[in-house]
C-alpha atoms as a PDB file:
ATOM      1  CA  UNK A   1      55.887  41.906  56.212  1.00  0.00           C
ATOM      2  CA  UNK A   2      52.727  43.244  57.647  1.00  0.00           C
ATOM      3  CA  UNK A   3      52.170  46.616  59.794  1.00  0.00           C
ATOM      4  CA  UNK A   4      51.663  44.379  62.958  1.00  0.00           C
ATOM      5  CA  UNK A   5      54.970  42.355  62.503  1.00  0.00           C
ATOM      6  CA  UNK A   6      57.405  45.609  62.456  1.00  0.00           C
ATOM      7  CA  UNK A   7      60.254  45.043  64.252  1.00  0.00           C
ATOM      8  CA  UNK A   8      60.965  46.874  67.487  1.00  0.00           C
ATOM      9  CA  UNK A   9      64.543  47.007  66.881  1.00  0.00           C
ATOM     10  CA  UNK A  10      64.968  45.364  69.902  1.00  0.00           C
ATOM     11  CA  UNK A  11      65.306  41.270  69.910  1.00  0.00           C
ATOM     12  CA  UNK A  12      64.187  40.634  73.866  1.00  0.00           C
ATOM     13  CA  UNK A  13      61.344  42.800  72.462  1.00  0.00           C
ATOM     14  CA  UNK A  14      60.726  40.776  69.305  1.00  0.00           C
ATOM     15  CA  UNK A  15      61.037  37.966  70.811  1.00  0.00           C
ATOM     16  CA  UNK A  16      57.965  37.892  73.616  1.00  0.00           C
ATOM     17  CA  UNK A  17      56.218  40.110  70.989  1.00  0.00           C
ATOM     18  CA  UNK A  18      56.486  36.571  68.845  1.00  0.00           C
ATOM     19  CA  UNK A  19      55.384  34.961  72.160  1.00  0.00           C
ATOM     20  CA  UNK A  20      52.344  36.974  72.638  1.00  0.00           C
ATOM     21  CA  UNK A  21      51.438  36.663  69.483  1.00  0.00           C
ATOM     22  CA  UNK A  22      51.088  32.828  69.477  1.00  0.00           C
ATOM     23  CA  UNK A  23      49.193  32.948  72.308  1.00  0.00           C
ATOM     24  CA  UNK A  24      46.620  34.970  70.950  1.00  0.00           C
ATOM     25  CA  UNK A  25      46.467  32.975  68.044  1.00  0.00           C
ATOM     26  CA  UNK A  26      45.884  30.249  70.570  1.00  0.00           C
ATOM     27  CA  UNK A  27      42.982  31.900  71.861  1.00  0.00           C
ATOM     28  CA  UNK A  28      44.320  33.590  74.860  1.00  0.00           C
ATOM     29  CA  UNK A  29      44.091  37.213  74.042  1.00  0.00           C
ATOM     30  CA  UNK A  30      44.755  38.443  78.111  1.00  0.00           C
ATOM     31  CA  UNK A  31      47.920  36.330  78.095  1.00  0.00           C
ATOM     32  CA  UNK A  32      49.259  37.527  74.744  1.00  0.00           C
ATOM     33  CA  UNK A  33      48.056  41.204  76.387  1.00  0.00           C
ATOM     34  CA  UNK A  34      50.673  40.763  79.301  1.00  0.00           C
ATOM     35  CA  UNK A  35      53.450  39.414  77.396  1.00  0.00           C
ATOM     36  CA  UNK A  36      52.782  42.150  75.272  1.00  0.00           C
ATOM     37  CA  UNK A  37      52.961  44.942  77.386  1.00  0.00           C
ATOM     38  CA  UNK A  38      56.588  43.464  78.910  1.00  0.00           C
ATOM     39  CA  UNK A  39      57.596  43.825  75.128  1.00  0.00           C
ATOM     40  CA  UNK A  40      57.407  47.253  75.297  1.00  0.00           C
ATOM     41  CA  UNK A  41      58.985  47.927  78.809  1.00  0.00           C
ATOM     42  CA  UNK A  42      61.738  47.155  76.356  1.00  0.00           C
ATOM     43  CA  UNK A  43      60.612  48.940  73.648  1.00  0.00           C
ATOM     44  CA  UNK A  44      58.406  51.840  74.638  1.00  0.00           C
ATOM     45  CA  UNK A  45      58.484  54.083  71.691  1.00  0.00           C
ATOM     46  CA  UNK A  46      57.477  50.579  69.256  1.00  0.00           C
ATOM     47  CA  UNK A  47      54.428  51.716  67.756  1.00  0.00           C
ATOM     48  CA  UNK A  48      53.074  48.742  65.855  1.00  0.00           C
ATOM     49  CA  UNK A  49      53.588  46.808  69.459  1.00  0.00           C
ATOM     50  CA  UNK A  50      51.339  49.414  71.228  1.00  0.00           C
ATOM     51  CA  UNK A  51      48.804  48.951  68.465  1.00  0.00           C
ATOM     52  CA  UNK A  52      48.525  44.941  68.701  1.00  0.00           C
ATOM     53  CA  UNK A  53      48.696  45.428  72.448  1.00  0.00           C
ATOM     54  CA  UNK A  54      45.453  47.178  71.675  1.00  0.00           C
ATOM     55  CA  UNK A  55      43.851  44.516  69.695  1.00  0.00           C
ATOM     56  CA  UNK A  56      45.088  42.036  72.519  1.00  0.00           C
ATOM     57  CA  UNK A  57      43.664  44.295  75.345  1.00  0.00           C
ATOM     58  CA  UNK A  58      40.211  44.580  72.777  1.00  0.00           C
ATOM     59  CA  UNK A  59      40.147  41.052  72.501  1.00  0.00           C
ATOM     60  CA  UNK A  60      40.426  40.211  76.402  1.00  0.00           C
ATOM     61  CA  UNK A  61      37.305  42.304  76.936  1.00  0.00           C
ATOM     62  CA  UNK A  62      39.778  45.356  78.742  1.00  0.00           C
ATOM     63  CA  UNK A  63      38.266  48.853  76.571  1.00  0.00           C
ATOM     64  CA  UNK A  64      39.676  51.106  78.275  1.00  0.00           C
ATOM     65  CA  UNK A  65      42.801  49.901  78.182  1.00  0.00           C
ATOM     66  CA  UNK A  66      42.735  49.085  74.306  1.00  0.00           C
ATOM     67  CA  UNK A  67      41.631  52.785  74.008  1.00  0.00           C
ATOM     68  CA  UNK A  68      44.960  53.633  75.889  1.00  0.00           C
ATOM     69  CA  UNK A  69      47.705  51.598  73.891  1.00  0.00           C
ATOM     70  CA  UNK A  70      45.690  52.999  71.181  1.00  0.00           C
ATOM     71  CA  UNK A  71      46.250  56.492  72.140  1.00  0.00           C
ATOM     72  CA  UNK A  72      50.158  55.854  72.938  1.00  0.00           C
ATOM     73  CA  UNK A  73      49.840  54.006  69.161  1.00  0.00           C
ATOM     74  CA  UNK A  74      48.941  57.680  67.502  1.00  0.00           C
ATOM     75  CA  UNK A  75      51.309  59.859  70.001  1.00  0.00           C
ATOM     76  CA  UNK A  76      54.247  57.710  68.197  1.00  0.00           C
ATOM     77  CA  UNK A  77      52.557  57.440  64.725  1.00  0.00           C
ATOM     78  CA  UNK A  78      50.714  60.632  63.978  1.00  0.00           C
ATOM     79  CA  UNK A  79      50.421  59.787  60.274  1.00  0.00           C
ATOM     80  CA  UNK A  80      48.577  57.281  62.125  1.00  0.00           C
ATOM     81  CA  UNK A  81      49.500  53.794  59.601  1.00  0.00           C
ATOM     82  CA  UNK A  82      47.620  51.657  61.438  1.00  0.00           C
ATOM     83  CA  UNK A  83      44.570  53.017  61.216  1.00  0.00           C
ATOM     84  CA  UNK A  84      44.319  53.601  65.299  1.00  0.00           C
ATOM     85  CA  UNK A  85      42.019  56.458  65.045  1.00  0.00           C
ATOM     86  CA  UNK A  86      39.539  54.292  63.371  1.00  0.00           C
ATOM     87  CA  UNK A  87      39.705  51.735  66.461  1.00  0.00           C
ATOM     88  CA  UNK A  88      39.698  54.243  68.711  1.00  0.00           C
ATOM     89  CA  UNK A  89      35.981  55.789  66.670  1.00  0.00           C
ATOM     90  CA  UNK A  90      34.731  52.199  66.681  1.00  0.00           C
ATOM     91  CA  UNK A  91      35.382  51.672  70.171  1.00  0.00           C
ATOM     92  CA  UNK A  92      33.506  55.120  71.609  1.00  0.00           C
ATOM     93  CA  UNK A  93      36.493  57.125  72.456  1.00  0.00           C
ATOM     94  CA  UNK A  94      36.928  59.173  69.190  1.00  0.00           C
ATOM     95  CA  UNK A  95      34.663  60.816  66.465  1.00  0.00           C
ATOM     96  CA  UNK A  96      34.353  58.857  63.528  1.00  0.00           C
ATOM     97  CA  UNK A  97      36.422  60.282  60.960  1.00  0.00           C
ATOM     98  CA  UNK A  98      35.184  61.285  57.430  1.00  0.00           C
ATOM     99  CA  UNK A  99      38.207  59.817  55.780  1.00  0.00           C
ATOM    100  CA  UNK A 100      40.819  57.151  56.864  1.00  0.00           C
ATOM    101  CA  UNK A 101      44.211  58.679  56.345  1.00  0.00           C
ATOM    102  CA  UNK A 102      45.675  58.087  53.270  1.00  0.00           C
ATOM    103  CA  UNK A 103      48.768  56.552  54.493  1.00  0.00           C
ATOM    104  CA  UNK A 104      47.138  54.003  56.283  1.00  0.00           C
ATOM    105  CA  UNK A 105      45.074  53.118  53.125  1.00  0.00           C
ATOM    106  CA  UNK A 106      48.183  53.061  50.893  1.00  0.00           C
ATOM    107  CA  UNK A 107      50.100  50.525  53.302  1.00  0.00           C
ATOM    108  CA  UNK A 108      47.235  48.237  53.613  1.00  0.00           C
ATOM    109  CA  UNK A 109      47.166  47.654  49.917  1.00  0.00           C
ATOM    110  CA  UNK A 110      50.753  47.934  49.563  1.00  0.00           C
ATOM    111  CA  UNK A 111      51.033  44.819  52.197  1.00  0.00           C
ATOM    112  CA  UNK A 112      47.707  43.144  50.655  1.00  0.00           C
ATOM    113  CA  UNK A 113      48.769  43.022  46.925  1.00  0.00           C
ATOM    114  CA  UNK A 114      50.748  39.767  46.506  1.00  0.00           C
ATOM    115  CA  UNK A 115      47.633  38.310  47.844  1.00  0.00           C
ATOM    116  CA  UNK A 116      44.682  39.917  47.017  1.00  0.00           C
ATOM    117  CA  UNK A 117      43.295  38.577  43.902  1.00  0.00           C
ATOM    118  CA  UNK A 118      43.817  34.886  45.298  1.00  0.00           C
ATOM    119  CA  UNK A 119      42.140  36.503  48.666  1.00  0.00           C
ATOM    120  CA  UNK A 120      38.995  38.068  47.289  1.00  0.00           C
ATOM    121  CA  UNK A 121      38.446  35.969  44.228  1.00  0.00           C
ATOM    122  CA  UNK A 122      39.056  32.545  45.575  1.00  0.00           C
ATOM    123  CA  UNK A 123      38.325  32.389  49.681  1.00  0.00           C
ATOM    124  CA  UNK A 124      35.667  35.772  49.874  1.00  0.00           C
ATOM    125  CA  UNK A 125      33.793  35.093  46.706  1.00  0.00           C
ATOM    126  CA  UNK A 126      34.369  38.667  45.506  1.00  0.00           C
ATOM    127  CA  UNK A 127      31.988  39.390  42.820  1.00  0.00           C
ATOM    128  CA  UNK A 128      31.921  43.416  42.575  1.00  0.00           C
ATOM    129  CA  UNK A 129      33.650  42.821  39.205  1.00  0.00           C
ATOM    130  CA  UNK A 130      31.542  40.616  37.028  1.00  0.00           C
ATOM    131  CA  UNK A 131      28.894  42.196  38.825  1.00  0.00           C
ATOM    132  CA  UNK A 132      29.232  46.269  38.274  1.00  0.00           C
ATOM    133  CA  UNK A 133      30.569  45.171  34.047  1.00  0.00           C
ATOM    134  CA  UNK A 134      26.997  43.315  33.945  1.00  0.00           C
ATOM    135  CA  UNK A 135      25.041  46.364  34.930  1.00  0.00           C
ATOM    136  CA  UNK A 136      26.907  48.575  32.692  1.00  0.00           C
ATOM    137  CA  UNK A 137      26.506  45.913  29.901  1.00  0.00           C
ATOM    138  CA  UNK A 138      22.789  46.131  30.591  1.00  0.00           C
ATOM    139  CA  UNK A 139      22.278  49.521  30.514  1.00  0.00           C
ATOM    140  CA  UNK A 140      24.751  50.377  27.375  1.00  0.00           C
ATOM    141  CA  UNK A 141      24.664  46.845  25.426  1.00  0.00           C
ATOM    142  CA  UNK A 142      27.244  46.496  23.019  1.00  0.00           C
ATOM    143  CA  UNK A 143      28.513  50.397  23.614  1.00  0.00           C
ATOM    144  CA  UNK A 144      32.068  50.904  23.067  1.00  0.00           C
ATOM    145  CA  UNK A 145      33.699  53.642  25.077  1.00  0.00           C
ATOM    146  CA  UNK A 146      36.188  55.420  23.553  1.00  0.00           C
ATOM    147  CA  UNK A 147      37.629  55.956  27.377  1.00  0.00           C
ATOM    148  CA  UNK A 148      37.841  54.393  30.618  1.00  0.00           C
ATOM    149  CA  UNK A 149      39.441  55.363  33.764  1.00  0.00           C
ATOM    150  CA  UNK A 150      39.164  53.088  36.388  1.00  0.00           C
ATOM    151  CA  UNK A 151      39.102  54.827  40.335  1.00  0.00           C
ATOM    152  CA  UNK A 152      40.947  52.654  42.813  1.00  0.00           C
ATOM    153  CA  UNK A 153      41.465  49.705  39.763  1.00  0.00           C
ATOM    154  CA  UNK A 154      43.546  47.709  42.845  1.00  0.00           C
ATOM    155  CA  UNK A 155      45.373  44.554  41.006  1.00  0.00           C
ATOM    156  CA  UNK A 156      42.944  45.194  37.659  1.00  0.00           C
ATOM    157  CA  UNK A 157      40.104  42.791  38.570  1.00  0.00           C
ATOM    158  CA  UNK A 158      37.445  45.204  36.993  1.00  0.00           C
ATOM    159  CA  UNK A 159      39.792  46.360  34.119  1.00  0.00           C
ATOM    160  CA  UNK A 160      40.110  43.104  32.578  1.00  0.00           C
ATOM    161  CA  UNK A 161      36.213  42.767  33.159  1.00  0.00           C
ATOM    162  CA  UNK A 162      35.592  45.824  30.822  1.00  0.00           C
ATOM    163  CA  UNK A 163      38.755  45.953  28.717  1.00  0.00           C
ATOM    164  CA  UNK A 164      36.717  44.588  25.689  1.00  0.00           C
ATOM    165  CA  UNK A 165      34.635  47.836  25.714  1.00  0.00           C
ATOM    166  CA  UNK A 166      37.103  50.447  25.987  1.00  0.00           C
ATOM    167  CA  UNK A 167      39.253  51.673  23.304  1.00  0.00           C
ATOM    168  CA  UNK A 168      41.826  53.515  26.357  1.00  0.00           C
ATOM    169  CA  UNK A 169      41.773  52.063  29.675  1.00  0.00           C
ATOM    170  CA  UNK A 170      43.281  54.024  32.575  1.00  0.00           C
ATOM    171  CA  UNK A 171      44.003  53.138  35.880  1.00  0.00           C
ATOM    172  CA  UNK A 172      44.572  54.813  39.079  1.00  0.00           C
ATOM    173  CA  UNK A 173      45.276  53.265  42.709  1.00  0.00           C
ATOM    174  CA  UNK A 174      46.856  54.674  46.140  1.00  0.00           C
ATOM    175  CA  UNK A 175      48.895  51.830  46.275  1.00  0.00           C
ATOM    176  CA  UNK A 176      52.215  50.951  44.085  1.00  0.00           C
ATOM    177  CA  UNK A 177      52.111  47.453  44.733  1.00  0.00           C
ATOM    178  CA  UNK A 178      48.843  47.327  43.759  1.00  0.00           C
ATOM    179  CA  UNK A 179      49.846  49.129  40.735  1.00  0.00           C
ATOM    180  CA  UNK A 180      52.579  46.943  39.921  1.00  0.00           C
ATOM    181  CA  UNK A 181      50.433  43.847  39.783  1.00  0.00           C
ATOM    182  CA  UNK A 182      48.149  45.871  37.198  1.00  0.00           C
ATOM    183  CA  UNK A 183      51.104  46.332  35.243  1.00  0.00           C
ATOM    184  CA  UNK A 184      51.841  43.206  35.074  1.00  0.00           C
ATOM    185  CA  UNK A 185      48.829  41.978  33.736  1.00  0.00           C
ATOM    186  CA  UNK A 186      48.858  44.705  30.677  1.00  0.00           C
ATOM    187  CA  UNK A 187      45.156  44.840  30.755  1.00  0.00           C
ATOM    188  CA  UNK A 188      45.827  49.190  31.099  1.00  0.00           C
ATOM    189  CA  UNK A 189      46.677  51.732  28.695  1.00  0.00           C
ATOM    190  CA  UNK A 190      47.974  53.692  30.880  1.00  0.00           C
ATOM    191  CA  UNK A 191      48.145  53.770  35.159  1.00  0.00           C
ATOM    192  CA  UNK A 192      48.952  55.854  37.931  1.00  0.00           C
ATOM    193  CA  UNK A 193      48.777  56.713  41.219  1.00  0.00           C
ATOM    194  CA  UNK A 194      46.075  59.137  42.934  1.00  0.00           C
ATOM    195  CA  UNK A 195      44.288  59.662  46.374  1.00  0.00           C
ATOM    196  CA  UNK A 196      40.661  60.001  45.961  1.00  0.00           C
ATOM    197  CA  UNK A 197      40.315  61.759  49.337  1.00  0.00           C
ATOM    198  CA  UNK A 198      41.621  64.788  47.500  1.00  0.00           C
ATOM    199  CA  UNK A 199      40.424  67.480  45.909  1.00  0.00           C
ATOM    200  CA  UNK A 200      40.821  66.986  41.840  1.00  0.00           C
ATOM    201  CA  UNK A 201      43.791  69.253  41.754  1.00  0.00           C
ATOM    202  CA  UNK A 202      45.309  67.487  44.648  1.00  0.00           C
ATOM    203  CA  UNK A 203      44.746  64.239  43.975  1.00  0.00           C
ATOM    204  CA  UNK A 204      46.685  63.054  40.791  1.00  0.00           C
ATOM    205  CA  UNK A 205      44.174  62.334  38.340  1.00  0.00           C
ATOM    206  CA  UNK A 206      44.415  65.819  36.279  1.00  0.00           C
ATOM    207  CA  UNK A 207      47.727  67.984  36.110  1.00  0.00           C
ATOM    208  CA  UNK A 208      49.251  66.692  32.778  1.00  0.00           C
ATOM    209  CA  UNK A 209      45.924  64.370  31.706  1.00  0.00           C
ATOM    210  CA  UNK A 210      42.864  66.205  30.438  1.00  0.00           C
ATOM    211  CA  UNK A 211      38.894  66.972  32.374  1.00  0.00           C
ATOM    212  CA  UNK A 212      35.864  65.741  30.501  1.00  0.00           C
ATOM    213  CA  UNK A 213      37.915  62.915  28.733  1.00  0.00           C
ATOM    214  CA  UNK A 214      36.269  59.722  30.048  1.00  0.00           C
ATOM    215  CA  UNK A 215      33.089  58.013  29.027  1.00  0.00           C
ATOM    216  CA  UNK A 216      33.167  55.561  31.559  1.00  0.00           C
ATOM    217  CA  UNK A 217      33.931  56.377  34.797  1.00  0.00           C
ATOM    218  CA  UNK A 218      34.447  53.113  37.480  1.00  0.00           C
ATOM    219  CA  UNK A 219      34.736  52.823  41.176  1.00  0.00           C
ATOM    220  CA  UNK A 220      34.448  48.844  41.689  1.00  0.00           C
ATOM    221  CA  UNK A 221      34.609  48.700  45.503  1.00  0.00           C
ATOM    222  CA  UNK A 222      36.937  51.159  46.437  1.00  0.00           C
ATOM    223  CA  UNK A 223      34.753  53.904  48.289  1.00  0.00           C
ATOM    224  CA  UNK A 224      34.409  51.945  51.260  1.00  0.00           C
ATOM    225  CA  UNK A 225      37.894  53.050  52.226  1.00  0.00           C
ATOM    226  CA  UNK A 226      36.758  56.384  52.159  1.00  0.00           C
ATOM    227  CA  UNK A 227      33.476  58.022  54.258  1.00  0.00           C
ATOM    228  CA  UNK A 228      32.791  61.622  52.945  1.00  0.00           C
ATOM    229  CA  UNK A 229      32.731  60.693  48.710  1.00  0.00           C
ATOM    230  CA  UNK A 230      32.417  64.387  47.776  1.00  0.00           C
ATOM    231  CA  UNK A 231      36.058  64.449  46.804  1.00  0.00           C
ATOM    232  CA  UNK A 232      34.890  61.346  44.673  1.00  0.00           C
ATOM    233  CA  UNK A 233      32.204  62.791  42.886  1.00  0.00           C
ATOM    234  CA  UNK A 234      34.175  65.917  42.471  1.00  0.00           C
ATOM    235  CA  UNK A 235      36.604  64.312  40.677  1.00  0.00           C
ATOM    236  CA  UNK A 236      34.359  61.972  38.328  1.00  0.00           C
ATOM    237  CA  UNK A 237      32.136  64.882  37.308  1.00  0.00           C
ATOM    238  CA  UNK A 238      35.452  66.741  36.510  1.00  0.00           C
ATOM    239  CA  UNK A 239      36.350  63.040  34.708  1.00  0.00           C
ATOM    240  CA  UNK A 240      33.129  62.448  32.700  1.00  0.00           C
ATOM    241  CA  UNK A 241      32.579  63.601  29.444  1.00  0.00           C
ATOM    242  CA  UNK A 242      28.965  64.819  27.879  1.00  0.00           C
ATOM    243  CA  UNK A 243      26.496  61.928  28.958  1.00  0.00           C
ATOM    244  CA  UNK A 244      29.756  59.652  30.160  1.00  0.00           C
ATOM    245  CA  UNK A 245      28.859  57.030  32.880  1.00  0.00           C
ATOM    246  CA  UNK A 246      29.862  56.582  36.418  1.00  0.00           C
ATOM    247  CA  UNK A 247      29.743  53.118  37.448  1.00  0.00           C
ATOM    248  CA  UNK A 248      30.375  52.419  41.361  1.00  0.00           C
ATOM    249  CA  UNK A 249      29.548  50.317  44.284  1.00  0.00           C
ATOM    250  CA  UNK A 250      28.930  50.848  48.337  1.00  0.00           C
ATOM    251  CA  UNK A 251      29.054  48.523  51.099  1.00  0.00           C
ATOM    252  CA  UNK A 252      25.300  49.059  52.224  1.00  0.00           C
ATOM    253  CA  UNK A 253      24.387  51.339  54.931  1.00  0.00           C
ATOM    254  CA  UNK A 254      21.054  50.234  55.380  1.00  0.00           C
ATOM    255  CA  UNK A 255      18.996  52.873  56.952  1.00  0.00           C
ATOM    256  CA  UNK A 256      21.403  55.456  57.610  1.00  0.00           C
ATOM    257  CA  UNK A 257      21.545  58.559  56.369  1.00  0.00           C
ATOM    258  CA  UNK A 258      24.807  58.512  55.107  1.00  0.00           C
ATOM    259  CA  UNK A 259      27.842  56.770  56.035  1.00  0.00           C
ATOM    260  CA  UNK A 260      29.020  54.597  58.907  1.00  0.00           C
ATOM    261  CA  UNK A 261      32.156  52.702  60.125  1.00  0.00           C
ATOM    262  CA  UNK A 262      32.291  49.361  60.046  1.00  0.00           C
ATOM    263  CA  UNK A 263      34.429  46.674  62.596  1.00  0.00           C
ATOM    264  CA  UNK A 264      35.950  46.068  59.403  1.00  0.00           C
ATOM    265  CA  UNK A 265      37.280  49.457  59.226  1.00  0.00           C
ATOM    266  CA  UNK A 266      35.235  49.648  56.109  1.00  0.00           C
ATOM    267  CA  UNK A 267      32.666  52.334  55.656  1.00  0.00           C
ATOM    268  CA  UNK A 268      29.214  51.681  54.055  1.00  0.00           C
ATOM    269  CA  UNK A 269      27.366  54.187  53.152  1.00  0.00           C
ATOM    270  CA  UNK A 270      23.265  55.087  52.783  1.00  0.00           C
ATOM    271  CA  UNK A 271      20.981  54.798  49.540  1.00  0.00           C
ATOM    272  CA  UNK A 272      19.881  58.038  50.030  1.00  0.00           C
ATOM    273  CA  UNK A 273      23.180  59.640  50.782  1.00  0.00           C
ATOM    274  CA  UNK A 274      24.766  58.476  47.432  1.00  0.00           C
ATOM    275  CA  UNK A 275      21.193  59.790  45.432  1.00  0.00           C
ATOM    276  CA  UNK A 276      21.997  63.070  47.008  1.00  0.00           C
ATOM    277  CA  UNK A 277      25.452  63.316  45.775  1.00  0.00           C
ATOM    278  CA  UNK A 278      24.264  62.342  42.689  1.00  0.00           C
ATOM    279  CA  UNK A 279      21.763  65.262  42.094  1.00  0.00           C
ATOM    280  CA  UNK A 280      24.445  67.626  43.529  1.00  0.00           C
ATOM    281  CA  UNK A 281      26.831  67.013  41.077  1.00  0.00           C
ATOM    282  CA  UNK A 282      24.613  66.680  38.127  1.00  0.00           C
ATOM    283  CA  UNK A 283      24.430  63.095  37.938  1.00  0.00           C
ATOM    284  CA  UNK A 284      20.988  60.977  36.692  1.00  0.00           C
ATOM    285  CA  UNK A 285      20.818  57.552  38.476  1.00  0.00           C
ATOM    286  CA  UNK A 286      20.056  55.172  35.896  1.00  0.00           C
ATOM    287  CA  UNK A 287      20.355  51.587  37.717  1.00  0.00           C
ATOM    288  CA  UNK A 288      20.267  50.822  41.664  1.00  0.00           C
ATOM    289  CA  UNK A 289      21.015  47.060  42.222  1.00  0.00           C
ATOM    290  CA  UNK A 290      21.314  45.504  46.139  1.00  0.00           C
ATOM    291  CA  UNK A 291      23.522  42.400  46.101  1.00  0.00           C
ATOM    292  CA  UNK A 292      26.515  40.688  47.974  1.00  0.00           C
ATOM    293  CA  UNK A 293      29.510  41.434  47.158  1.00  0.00           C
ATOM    294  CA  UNK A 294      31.715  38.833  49.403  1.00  0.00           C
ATOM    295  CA  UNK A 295      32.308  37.091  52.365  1.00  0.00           C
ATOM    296  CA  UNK A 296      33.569  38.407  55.632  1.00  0.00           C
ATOM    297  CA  UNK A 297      34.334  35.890  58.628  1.00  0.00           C
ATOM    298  CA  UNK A 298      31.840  33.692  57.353  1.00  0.00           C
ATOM    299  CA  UNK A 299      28.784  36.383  56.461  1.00  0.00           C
ATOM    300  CA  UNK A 300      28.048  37.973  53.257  1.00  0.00           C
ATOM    301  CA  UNK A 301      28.221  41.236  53.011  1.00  0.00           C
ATOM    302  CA  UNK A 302      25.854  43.278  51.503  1.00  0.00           C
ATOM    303  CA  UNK A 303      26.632  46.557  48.939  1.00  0.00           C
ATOM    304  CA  UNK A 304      24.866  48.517  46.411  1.00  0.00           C
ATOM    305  CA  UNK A 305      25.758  48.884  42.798  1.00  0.00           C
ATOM    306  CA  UNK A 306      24.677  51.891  41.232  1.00  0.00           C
ATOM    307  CA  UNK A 307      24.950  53.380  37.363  1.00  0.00           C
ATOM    308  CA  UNK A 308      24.533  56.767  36.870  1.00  0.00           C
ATOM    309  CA  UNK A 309      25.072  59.130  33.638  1.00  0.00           C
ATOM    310  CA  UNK A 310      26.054  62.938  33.439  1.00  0.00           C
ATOM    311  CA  UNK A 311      23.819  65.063  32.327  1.00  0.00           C
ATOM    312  CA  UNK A 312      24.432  66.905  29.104  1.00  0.00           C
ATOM    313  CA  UNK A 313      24.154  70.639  29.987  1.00  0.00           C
ATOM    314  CA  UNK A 314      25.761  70.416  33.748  1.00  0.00           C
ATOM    315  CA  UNK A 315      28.817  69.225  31.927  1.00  0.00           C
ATOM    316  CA  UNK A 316      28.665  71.809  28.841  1.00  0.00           C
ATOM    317  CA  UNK A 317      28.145  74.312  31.622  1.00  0.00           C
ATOM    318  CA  UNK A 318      31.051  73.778  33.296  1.00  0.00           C
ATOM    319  CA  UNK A 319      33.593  73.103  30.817  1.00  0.00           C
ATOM    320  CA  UNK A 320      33.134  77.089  29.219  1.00  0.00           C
END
């Protein structure tokens, strides 16, 4: 069941919600709108309704009023699941935030998991994968790390790229569904779940498991779902060991200077943006490749895969 199909709890409710929502899969968006909005005359407090009245409203050309189911979307959902605060940046009536909230993050992937690796792989031609294990193969040749830890591994698509090469492979993922389909392919030594929007202590990756104990950091396009990567980098740096490698990729920016929201709900971020993060956290850029990554409604979309390595006395500085 997806975040738009909740049930109001109410069946006259339901029931022209399912109404509306035919119609605007038939192309009639301002119909669907009205039928919507009688749904929740029944059901006022429904937030998923009041957030695909929004899209419905969006869709029919009506901003304003799109901005306003998507206000009365957050009043009921503070947590904010849906990810209305995003809409509401993307549509001019909210700043754009640095991070998506985690909840909404964790739900998408929770609902996307049965289907993602058929999804991305098979209809979007996702090659961040293949891709980011090539460049590392490049740069490090036959190198066998003795650890791995995978940021954001999702259903294991880069794990079982770079399994050959690591000796311990960890995993770590928001989502439990998305976990659970990792699991089940027992391509990880060990997996967990974390929120990289944290700070290290906060966000699951330390407590019982050690700093400094991965040579091979990954990120295969998972920082998109988050804007500001400083918690990111804090946490790899704290991850890598002595010369260990952080391998990641970005949905590209372009020319900005650092990070943007996408209609996606994506973020990409800027060239120069990541290179400063890099130098700030002790990191030398070894490898900057420009590619597509996969398809969106038709259009590639464009990211940047980047290989970087710690630098020996940054980390032996801040492990005494």
């Amino acid at each position: 069941m997806t975040l738009n199909q909740l049930s109001s709890g109410d069946l006259i409710a339901d029931r022209r919600a399912d109404y509306a929502k035919m119609l605007a899969e038939g192309g009639e968006p301002a119909s669907a709108a009205e039928l919507m909005a009688q749904a929740l005359e029944q059901a006022p407090n429904w937030a998923a309704g009041w957030f695909r009245l929004a899209d419905y409203e969006e869709k029919s050309g009506r901003k304003e009023a799109a901005i306003e189911a998507l206000r009365k979307t957050l009043a009921l959902s503070p947590q904010d699941i849906f990810g209305a605060g995003l809409k509401l940046a993307l549509l001019g009536a909210a700043a754009m935030p640095e991070q998506p909230p985690s909840l909404y993050v964790e739900r998408l992937f929770d609902d996307y998991a049965d289907r993602f690796d058929k999804a991305l792989v098979e209809k979007l031609g996702y090659t961040v994968p293949q891709k980011l294990a090539a460049l590392i193969q490049s740069h490090t040749g036959g190198l066998i790390f003795e650890h791995v830890t995978d940021l954001g591994c999702g259903t294991g698509l880069f794990g079982e790229r770079i399994r050959d090469q690591a000796q311990f492979l960890e995993g770590f993922d928001i989502s439990i569904n998305m976990l659970a389909k990792a699991e089940a392919k027992s391509t990880y030594d060990r997996l967990a779940r974390a929120d990289l929007s944290l700070s290290p202590d906060a966000s699951g990756i330390f407590g019982n498991f050690a700093p400094a104990r991965a040579d091979l950091v990954s990120a295969a396009d998972v920082l998109m779902y988050l804007g500001n990567l400083d918690s990111v980098f804090d946490i790899t740096t704290r991850l890598l060991a002595p010369e260990g490698y952080f391998a990641f990729s970005v949905e590209d920016a372009g020319d900005a200077e650092e990070f943007l929201l996408r209609p996606s709900l994506r973020y990409a971020h800027g060239e120069a943006y990541v290179r400063g993060l890099c130098t700030a956290h002790g990191l030398t850029l070894l490898a900057v490749e420009r590619t597509g990554i996969r398809m969106d409604a038709g259009a590639p979309v464009f990211g940047i895969l980047f290989l970087a390595q710690a630098c020996i006395k940054r980390k032996a500085e801040s492990q005494k």
